[in-house]
PDB file of N, CA and C in Angstrom:
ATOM      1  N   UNK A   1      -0.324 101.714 -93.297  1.00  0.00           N
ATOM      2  CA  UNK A   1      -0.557 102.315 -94.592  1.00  0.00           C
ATOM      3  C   UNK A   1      -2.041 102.585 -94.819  1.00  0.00           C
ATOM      4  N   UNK A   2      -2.614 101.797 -94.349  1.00  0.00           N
ATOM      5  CA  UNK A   2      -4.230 102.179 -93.990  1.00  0.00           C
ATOM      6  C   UNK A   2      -4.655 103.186 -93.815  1.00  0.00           C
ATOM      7  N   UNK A   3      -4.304 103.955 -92.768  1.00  0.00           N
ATOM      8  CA  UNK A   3      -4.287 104.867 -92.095  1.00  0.00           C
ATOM      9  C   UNK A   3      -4.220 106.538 -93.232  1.00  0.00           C
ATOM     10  N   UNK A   4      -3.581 106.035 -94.405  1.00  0.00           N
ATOM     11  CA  UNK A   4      -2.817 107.324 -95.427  1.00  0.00           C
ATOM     12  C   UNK A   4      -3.849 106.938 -96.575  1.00  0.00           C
ATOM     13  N   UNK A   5      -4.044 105.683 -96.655  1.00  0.00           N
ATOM     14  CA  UNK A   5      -4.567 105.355 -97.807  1.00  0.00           C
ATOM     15  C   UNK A   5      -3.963 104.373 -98.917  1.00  0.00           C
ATOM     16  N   UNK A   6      -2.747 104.204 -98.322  1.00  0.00           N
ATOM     17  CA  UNK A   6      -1.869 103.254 -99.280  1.00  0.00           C
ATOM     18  C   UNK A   6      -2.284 101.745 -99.223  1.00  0.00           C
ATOM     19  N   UNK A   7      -3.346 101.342 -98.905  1.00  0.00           N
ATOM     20  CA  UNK A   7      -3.841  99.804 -98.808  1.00  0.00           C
ATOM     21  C   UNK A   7      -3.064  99.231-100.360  1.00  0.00           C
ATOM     22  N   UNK A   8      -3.877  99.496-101.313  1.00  0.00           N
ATOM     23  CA  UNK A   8      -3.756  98.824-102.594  1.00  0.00           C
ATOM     24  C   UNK A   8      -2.166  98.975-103.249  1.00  0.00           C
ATOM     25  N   UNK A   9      -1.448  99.748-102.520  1.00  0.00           N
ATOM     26  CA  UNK A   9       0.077  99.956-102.885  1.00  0.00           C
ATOM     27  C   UNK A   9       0.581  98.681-102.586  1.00  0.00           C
ATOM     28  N   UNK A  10       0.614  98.736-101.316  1.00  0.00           N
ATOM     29  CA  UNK A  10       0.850  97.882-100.374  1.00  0.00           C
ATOM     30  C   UNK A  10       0.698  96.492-100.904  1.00  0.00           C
ATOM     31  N   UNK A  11      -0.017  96.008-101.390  1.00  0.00           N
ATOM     32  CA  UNK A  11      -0.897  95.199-101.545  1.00  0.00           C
ATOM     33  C   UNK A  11      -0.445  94.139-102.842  1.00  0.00           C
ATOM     34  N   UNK A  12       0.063  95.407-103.337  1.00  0.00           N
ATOM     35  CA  UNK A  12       0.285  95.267-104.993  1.00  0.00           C
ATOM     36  C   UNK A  12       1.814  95.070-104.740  1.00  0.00           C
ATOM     37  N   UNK A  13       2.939  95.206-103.873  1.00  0.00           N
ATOM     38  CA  UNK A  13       3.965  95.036-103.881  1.00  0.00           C
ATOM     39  C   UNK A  13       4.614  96.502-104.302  1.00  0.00           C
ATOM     40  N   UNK A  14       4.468  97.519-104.175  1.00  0.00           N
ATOM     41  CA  UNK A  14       4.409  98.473-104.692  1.00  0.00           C
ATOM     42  C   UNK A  14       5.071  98.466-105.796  1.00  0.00           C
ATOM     43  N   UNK A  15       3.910  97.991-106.764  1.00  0.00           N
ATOM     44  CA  UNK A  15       4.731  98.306-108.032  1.00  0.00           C
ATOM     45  C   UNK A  15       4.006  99.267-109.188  1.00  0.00           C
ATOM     46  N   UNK A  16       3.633 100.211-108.449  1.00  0.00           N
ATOM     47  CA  UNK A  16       3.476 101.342-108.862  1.00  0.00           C
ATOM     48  C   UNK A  16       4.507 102.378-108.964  1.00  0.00           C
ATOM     49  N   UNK A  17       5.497 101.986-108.191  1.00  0.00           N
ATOM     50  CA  UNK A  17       6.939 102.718-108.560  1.00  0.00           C
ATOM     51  C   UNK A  17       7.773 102.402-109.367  1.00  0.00           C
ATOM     52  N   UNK A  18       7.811 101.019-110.146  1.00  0.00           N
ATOM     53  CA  UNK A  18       8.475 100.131-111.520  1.00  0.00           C
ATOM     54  C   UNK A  18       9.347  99.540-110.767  1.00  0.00           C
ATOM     55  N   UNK A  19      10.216  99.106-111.906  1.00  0.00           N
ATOM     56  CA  UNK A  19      11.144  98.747-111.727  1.00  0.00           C
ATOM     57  C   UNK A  19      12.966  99.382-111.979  1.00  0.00           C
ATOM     58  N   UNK A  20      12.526 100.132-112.753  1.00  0.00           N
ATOM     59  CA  UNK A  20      13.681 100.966-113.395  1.00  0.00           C
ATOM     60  C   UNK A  20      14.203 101.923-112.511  1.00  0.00           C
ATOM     61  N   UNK A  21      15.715 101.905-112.383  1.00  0.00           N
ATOM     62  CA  UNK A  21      16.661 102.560-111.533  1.00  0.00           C
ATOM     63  C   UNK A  21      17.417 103.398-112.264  1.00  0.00           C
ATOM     64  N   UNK A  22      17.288 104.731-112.199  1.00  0.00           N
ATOM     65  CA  UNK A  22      17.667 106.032-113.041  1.00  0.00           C
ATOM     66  C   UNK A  22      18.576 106.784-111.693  1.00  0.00           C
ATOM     67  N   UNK A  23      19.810 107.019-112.520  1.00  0.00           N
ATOM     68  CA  UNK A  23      21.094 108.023-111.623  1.00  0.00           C
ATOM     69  C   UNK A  23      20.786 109.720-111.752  1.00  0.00           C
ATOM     70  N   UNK A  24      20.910 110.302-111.279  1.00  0.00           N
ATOM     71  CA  UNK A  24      20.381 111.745-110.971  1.00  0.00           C
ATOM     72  C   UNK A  24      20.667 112.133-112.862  1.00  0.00           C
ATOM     73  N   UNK A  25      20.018 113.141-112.955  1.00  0.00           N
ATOM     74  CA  UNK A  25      19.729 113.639-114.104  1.00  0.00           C
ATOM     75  C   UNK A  25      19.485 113.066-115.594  1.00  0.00           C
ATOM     76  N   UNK A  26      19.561 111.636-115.482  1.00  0.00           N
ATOM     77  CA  UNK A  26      19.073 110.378-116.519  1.00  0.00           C
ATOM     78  C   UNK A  26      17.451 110.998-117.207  1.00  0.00           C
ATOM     79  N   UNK A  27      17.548 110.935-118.524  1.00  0.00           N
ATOM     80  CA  UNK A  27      16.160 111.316-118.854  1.00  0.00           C
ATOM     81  C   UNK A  27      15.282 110.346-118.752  1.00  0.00           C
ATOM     82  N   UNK A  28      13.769 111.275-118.083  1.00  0.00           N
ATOM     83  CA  UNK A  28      13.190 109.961-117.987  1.00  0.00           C
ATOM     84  C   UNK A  28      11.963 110.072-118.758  1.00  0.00           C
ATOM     85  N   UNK A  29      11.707 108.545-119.219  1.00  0.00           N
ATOM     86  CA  UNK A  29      10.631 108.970-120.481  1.00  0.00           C
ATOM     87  C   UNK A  29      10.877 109.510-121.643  1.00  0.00           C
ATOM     88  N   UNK A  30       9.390 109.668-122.326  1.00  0.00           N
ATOM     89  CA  UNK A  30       9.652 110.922-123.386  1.00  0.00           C
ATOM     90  C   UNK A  30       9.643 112.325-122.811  1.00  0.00           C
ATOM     91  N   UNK A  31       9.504 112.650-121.651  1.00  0.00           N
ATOM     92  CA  UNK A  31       9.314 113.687-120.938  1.00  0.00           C
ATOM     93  C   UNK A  31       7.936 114.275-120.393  1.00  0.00           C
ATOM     94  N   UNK A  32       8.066 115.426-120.899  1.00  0.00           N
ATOM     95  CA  UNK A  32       6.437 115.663-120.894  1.00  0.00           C
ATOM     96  C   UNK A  32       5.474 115.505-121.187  1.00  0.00           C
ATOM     97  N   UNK A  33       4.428 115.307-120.365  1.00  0.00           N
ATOM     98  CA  UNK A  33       2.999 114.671-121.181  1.00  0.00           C
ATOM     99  C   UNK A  33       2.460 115.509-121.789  1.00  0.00           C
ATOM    100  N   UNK A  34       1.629 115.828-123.041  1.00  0.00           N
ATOM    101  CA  UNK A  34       0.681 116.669-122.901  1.00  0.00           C
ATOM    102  C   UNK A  34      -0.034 117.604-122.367  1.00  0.00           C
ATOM    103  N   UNK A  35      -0.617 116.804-121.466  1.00  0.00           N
ATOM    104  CA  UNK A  35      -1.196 117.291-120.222  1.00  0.00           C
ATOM    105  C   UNK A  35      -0.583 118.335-119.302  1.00  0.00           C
ATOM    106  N   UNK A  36       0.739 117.725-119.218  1.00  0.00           N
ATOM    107  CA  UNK A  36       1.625 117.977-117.665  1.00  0.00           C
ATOM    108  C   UNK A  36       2.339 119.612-118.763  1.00  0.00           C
ATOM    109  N   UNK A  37       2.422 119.555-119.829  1.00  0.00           N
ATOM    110  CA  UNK A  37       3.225 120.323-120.593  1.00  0.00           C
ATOM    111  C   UNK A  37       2.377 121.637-120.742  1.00  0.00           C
ATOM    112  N   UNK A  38       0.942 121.403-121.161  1.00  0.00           N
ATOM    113  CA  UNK A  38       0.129 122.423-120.954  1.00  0.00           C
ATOM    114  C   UNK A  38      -0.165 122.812-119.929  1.00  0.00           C
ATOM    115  N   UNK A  39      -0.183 122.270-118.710  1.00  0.00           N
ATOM    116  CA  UNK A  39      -0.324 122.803-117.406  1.00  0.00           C
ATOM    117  C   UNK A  39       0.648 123.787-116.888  1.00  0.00           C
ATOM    118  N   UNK A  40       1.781 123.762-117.312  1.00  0.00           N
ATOM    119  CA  UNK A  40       3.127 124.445-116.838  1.00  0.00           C
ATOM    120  C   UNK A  40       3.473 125.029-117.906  1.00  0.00           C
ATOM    121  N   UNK A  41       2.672 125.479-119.041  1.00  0.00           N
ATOM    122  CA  UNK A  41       3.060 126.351-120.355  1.00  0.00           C
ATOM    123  C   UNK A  41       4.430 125.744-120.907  1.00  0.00           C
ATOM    124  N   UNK A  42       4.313 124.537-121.184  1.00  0.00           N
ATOM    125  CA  UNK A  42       5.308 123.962-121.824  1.00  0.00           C
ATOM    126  C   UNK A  42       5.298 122.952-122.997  1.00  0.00           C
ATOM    127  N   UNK A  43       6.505 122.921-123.553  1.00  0.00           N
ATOM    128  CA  UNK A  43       6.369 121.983-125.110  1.00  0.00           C
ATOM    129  C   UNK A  43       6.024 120.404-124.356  1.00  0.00           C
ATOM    130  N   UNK A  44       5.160 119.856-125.272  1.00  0.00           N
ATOM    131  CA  UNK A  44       5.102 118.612-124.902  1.00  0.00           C
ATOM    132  C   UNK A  44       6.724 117.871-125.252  1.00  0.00           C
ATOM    133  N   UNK A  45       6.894 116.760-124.661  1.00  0.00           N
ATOM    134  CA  UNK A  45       8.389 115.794-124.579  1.00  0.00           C
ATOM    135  C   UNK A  45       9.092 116.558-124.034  1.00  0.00           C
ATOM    136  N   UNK A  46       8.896 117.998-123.168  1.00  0.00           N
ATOM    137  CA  UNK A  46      10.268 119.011-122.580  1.00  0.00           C
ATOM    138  C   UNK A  46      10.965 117.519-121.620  1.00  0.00           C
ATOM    139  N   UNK A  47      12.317 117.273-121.876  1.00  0.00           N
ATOM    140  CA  UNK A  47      13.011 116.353-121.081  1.00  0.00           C
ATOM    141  C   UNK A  47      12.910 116.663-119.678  1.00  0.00           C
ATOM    142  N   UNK A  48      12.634 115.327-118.947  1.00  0.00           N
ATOM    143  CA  UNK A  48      12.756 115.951-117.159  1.00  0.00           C
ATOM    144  C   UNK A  48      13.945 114.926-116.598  1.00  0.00           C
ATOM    145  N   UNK A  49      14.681 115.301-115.870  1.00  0.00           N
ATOM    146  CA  UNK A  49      15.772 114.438-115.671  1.00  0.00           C
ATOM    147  C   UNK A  49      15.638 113.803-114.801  1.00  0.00           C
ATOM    148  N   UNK A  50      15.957 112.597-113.795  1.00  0.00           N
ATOM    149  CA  UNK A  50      15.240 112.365-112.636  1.00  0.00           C
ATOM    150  C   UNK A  50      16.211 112.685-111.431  1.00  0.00           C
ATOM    151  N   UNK A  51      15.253 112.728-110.424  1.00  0.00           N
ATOM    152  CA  UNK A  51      16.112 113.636-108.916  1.00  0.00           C
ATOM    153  C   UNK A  51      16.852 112.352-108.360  1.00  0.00           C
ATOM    154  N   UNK A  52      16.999 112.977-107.374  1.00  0.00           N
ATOM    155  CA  UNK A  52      17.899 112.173-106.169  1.00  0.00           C
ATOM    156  C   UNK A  52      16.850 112.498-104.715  1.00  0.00           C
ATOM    157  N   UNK A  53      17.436 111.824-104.125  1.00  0.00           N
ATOM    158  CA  UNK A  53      16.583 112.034-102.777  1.00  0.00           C
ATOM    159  C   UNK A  53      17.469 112.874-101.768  1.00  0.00           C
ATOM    160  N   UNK A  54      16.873 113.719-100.596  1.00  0.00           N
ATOM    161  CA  UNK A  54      17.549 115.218-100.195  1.00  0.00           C
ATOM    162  C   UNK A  54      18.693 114.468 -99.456  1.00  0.00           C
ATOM    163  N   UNK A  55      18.425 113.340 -98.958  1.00  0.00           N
ATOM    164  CA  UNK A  55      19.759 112.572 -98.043  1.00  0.00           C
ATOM    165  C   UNK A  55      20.861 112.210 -98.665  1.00  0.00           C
ATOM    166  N   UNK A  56      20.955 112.147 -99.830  1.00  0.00           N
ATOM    167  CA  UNK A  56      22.049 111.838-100.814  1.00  0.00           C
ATOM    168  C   UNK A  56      22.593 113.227-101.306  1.00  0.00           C
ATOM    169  N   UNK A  57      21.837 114.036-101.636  1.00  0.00           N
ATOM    170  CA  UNK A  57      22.432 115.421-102.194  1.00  0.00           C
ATOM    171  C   UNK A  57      23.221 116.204-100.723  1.00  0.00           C
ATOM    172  N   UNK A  58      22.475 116.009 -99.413  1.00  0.00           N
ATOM    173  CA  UNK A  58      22.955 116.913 -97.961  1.00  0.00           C
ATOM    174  C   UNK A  58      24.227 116.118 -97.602  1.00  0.00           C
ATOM    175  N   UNK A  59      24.084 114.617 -97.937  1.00  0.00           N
ATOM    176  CA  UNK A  59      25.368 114.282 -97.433  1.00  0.00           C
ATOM    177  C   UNK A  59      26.763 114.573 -97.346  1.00  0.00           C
ATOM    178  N   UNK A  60      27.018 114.912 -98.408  1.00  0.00           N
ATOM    179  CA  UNK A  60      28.704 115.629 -99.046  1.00  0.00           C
ATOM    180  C   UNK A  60      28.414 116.956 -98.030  1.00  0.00           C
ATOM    181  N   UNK A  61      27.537 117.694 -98.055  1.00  0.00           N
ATOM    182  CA  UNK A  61      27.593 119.159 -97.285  1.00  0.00           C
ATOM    183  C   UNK A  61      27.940 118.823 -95.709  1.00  0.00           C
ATOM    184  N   UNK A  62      26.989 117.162 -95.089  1.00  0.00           N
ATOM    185  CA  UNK A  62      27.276 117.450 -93.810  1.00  0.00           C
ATOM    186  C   UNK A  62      28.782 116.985 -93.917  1.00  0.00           C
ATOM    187  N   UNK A  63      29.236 116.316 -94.412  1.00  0.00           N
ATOM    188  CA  UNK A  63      30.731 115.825 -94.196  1.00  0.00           C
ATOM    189  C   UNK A  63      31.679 116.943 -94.379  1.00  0.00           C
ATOM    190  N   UNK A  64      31.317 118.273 -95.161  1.00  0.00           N
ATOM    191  CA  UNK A  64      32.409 119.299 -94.981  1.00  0.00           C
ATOM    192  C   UNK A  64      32.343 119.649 -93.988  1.00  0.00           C
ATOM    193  N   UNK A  65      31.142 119.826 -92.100  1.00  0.00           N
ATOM    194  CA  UNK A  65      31.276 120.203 -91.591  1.00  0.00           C
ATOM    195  C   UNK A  65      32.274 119.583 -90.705  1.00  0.00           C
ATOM    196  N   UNK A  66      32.830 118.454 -90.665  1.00  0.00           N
ATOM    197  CA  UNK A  66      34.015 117.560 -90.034  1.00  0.00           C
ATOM    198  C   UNK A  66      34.901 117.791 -90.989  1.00  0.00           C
ATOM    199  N   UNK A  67      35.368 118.461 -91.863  1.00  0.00           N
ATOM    200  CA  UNK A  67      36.553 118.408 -92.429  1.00  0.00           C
ATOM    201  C   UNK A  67      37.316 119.157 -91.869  1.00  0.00           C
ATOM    202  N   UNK A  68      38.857 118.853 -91.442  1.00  0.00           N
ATOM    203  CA  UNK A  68      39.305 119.461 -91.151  1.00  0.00           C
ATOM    204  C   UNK A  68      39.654 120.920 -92.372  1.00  0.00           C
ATOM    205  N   UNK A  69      39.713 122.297 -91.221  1.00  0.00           N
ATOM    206  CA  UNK A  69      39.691 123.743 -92.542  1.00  0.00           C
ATOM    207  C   UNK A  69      41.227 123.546 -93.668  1.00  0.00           C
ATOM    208  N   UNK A  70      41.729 123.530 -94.355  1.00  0.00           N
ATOM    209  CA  UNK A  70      42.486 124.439 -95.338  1.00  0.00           C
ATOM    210  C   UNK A  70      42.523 125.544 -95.714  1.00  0.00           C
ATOM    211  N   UNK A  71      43.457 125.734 -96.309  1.00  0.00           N
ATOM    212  CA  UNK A  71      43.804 127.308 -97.183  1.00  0.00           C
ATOM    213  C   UNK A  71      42.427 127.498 -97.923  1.00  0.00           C
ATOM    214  N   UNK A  72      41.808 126.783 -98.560  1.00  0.00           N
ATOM    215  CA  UNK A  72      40.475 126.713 -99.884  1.00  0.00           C
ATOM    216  C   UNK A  72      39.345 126.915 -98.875  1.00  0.00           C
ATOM    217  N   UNK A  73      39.356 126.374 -97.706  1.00  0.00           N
ATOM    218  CA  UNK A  73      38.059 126.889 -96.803  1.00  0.00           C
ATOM    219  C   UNK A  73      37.532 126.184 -95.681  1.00  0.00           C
TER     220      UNK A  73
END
């Protein structure tokens, strides 16, 4: 982690990521900051929902490629 720069992450137990566990589209926060809202021409508090990670969303897709076909596809 040295190497990237993550010493003090590391270090800290990474708890710079919290603790709180949010399911795909859960609002998170009050939303937008200020900051983040004027940067992207937006209302401050615009709700942001939180993601998923790409291995959880691709999964269901790779498993249709082993499905056996049907009439639907």
């Amino acid at each position: 982690m040295s190497q990237i720069g993550l010493d003090a992450f590391v270090q800290n137990e990474f708890a710079a990521l919290g603790t709180d566990v949010l399911t795909a589209g859960k609002p998170v926060g009050d939303g937008l900051t200020a900051r983040a809202a004027a940067e992207l021409g937006l209302e401050p508090h615009t709700p942001v929902g939180s993601g998923v990670i790409d291995a959880c969303v691709e999964f269901p897709s790779l498993l249709s490629l082993y499905a056996p076909r049907t009439e639907y596809g």
